[in-house]
Protein backbone atom coordinates (compact mmCIF):
# COMPACT_ATOMS: atom_id res chain seq x y z
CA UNK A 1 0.00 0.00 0.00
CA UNK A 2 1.49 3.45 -1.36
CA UNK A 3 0.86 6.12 1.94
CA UNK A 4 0.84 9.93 0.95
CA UNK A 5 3.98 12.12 2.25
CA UNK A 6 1.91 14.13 4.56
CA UNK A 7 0.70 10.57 5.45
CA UNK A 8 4.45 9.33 5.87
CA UNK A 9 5.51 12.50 7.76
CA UNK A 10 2.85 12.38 10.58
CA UNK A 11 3.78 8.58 11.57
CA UNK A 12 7.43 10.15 11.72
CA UNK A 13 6.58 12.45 13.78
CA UNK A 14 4.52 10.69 16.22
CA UNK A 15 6.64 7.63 16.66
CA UNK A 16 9.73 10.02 17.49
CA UNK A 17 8.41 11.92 19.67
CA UNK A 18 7.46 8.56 21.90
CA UNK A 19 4.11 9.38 21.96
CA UNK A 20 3.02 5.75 22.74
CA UNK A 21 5.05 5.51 26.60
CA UNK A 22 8.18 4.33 24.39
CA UNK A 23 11.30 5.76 23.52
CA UNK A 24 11.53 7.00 19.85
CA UNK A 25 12.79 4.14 17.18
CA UNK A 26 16.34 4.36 16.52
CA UNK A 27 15.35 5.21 13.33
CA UNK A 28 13.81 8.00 14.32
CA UNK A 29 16.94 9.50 16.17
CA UNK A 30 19.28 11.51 14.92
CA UNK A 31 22.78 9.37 14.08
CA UNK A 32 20.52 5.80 13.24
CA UNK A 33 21.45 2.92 15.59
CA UNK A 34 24.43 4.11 16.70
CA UNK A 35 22.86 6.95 18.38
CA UNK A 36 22.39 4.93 21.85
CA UNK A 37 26.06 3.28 21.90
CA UNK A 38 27.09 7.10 21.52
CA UNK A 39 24.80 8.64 24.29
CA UNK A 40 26.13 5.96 27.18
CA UNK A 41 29.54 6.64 26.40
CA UNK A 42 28.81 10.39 26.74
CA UNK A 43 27.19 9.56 30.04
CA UNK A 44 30.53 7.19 31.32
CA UNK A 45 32.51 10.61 30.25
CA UNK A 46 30.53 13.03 32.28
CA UNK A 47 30.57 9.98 35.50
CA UNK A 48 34.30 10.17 35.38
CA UNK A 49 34.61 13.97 34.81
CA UNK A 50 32.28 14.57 38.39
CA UNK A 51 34.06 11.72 39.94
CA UNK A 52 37.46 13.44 39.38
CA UNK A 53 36.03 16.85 40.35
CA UNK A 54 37.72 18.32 43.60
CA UNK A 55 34.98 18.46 46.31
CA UNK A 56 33.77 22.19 46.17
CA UNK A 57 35.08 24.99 48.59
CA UNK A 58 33.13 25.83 51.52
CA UNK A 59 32.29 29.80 51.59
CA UNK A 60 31.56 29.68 54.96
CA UNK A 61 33.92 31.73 57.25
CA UNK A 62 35.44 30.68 60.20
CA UNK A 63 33.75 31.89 63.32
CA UNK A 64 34.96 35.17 64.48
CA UNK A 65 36.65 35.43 68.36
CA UNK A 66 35.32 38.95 69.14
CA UNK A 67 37.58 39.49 71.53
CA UNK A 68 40.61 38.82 69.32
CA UNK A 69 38.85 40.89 66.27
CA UNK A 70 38.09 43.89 68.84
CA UNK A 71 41.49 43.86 69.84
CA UNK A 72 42.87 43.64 66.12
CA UNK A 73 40.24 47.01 65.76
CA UNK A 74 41.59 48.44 68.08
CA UNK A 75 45.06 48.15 67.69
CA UNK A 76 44.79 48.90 64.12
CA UNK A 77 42.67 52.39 64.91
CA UNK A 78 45.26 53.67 67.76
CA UNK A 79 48.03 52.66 65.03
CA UNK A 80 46.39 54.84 62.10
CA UNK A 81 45.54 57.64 64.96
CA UNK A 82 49.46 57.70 66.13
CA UNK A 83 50.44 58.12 62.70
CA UNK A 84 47.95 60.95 61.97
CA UNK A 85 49.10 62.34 65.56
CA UNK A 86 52.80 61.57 64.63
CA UNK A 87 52.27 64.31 61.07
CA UNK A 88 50.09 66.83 62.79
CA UNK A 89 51.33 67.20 66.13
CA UNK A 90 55.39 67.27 64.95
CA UNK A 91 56.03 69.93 67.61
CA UNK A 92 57.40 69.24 70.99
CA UNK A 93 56.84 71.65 74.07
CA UNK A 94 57.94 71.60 77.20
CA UNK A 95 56.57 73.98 79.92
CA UNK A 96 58.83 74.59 82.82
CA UNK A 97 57.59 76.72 85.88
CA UNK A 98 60.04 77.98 88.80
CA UNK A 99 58.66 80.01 92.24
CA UNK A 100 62.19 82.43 93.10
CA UNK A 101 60.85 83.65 96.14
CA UNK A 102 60.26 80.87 98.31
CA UNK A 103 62.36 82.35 101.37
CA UNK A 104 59.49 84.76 102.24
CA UNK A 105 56.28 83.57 100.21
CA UNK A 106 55.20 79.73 100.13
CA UNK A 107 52.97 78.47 97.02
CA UNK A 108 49.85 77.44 97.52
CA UNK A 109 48.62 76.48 94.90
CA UNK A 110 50.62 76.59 90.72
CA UNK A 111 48.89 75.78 87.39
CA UNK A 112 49.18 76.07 83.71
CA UNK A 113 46.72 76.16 81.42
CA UNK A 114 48.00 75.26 77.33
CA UNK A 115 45.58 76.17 74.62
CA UNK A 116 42.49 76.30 77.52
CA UNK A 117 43.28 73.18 78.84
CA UNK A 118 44.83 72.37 82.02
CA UNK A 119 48.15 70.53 81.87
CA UNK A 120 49.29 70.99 85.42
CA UNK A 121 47.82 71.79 88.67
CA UNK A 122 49.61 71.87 91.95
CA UNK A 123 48.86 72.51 95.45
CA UNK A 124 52.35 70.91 97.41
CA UNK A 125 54.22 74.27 96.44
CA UNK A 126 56.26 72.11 94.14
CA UNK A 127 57.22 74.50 91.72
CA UNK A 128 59.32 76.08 94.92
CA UNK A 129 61.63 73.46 95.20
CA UNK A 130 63.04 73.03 91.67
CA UNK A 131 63.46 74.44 88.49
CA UNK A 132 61.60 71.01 86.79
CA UNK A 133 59.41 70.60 83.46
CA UNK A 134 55.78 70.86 84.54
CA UNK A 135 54.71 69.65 81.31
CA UNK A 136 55.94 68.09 77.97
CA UNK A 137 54.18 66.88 74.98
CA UNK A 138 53.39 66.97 70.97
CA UNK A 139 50.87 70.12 69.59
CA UNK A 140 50.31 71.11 66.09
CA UNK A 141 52.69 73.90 64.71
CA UNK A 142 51.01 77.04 64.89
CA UNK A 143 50.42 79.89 67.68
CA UNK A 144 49.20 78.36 71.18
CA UNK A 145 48.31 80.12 74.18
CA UNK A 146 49.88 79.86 77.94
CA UNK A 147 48.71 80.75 80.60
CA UNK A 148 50.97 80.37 83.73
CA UNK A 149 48.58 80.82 87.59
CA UNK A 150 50.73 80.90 90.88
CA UNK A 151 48.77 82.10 94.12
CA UNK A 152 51.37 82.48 97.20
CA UNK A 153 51.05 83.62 100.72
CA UNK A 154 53.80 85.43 103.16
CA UNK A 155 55.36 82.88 105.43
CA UNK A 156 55.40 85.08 108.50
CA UNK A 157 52.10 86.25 107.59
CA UNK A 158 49.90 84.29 105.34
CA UNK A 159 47.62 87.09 105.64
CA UNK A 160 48.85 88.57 102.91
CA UNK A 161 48.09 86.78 99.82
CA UNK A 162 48.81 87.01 95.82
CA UNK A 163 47.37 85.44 92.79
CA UNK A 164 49.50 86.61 89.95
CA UNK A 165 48.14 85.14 86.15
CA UNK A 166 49.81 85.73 82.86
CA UNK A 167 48.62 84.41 79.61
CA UNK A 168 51.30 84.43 76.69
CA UNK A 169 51.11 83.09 72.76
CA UNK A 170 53.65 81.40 71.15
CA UNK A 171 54.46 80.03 67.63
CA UNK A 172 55.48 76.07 67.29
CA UNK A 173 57.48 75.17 64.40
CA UNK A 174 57.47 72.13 63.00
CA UNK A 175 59.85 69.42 63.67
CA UNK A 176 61.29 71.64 66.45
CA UNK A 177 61.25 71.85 70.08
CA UNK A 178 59.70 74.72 71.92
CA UNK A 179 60.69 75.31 75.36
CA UNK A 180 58.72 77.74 77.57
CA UNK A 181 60.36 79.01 81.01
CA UNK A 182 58.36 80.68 83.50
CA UNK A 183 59.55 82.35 86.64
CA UNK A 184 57.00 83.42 89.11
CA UNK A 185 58.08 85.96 91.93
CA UNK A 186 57.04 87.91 94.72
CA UNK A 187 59.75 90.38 95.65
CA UNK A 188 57.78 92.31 98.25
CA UNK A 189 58.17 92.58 101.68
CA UNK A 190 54.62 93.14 103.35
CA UNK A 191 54.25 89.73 104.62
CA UNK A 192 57.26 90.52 107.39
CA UNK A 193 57.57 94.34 107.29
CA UNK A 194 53.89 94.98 108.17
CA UNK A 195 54.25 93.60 111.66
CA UNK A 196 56.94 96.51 112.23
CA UNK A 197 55.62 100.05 111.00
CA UNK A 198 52.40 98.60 109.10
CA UNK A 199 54.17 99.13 105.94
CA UNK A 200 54.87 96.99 103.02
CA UNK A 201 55.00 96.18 99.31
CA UNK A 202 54.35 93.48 96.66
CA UNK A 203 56.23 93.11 93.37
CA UNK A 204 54.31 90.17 91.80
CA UNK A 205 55.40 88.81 88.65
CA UNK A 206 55.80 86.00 86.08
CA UNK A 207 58.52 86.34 83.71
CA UNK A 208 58.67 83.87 80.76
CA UNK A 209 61.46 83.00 78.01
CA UNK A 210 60.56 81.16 75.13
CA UNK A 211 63.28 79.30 72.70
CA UNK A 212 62.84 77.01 69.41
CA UNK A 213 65.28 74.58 69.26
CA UNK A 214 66.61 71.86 67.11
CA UNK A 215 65.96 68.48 68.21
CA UNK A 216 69.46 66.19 69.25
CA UNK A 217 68.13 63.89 66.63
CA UNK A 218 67.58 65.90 64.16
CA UNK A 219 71.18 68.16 64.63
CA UNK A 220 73.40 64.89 64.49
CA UNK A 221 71.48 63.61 61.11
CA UNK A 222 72.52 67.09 59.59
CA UNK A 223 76.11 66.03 60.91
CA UNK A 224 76.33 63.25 59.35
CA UNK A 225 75.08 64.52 56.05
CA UNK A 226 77.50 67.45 56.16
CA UNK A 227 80.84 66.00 53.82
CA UNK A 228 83.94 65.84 55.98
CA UNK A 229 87.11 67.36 53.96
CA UNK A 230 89.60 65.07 53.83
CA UNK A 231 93.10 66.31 53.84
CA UNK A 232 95.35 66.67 50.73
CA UNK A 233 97.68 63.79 50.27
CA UNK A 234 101.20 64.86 50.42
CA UNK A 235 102.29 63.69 46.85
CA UNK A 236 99.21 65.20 45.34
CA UNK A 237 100.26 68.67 47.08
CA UNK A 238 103.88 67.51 45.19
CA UNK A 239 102.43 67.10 41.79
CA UNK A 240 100.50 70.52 41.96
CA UNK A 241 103.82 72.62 42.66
């Protein structure tokens, strides 16, 4: 029996597309009947390719010890704030506070006060006994302001009080030391002379010097960099005449 082509195509069609619960003819398949030998040895490739795969990498972190990762925080912020500290504040001062008249007047109380803040405050009379540094740190280069506070009383009559204050500016330059030397005084004599013909005086003062120097460190390096002239060797002084 001689079928139609449209006849012919449908049957094609229906038989490879397995419509009956089947898998299509090998006929029907692309490649003839050596399309299944070719599809299980494509399967036996991909089987050894996964089998020889490395397992994959887990992408979960390891737990975090908060304690050990807020002490690596902290570290590391104190380390980037010492070098920001180290470039801006490149200035060195040292504040140095003396009381000259401590065989009539006795301190009671000595402070110093550095761009508002207070950097020392004594009430031993300290300041009486030596000619020490009262303060030394870093600031930023640039003017600052002192200001220097000694209150005394008269030793054979603390009656007689002072409170002398003196507030001073000074320029910082960088990668220099600044040294600031105060010398409070009292060079009356009311405290004592009072008891006598109930006269007296006060000459209440704070005098302050104020140097920029080179640091050591810095003055040797400059040494060192300086060339050294060596001295002429005899012959060559010869050969010249």
């Amino acid at each position: 029996m001689k079928l139609a082509p449209s006849t012919v195509a449908l049957l094609l069609a229906v038989c490879g597309a397995g419509t009956f619960g089947h898998p299509a003819a090998s006929w029907a398949q692309p490649g003839g009947a050596d399309a299944p030998a070719a599809e299980a040895a494509t399967e036996d490739a991909d089987a050894a390719e996964v089998a020889t795969r490395p397992p994959p990498t887990s992408t979960t972190s390891t737990p975090c010890d908060r304690s050990t990762c807020a002490c690596a925080t902290s570290c590391s912020r104190r380390a980037r704030a010492a070098a920001v500290a180290t470039q801006l504040f490149s200035t060195k001062i040292s504040l140095r506070l003396t009381w000259t008249s401590a065989r009539f007047q006795g301190v009671s109380r000595a402070a110093i006060r550095l761009d508002g803040a207070s950097v020392y405050d004594d009430t031993d009379g300290a300041i009486a006994g030596d000619d020490g540094v009262r303060f030394e740190g870093y600031v930023a280069p640039g003017r600052h302001r002192i200001t220097y506070r000694v209150e005394a009383a008269g030793k054979d009559d603390d009656r007689f009080t002072t409170a002398a204050e003196t507030t001073i500016v000074v320029e910082a330059v960088a990668g220099r030391d600044l040294v600031v030397a105060a010398r409070a005084h009292d060079g009356g004599d009311i405290s004592y002379a009072w008891q006598r013909d109930q006269r007296g005086s006060y000459r209440v003062g704070i005098d302050v010097d104020v140097a920029s120097r080179a640091r050591p460190e810095a003055a040797a390096q400059r040494s060192a960099a300086v060339p050294t002239r060596l001295p002429r060797r005899p012959d060559a002084v010869a050969a010249l005449r």
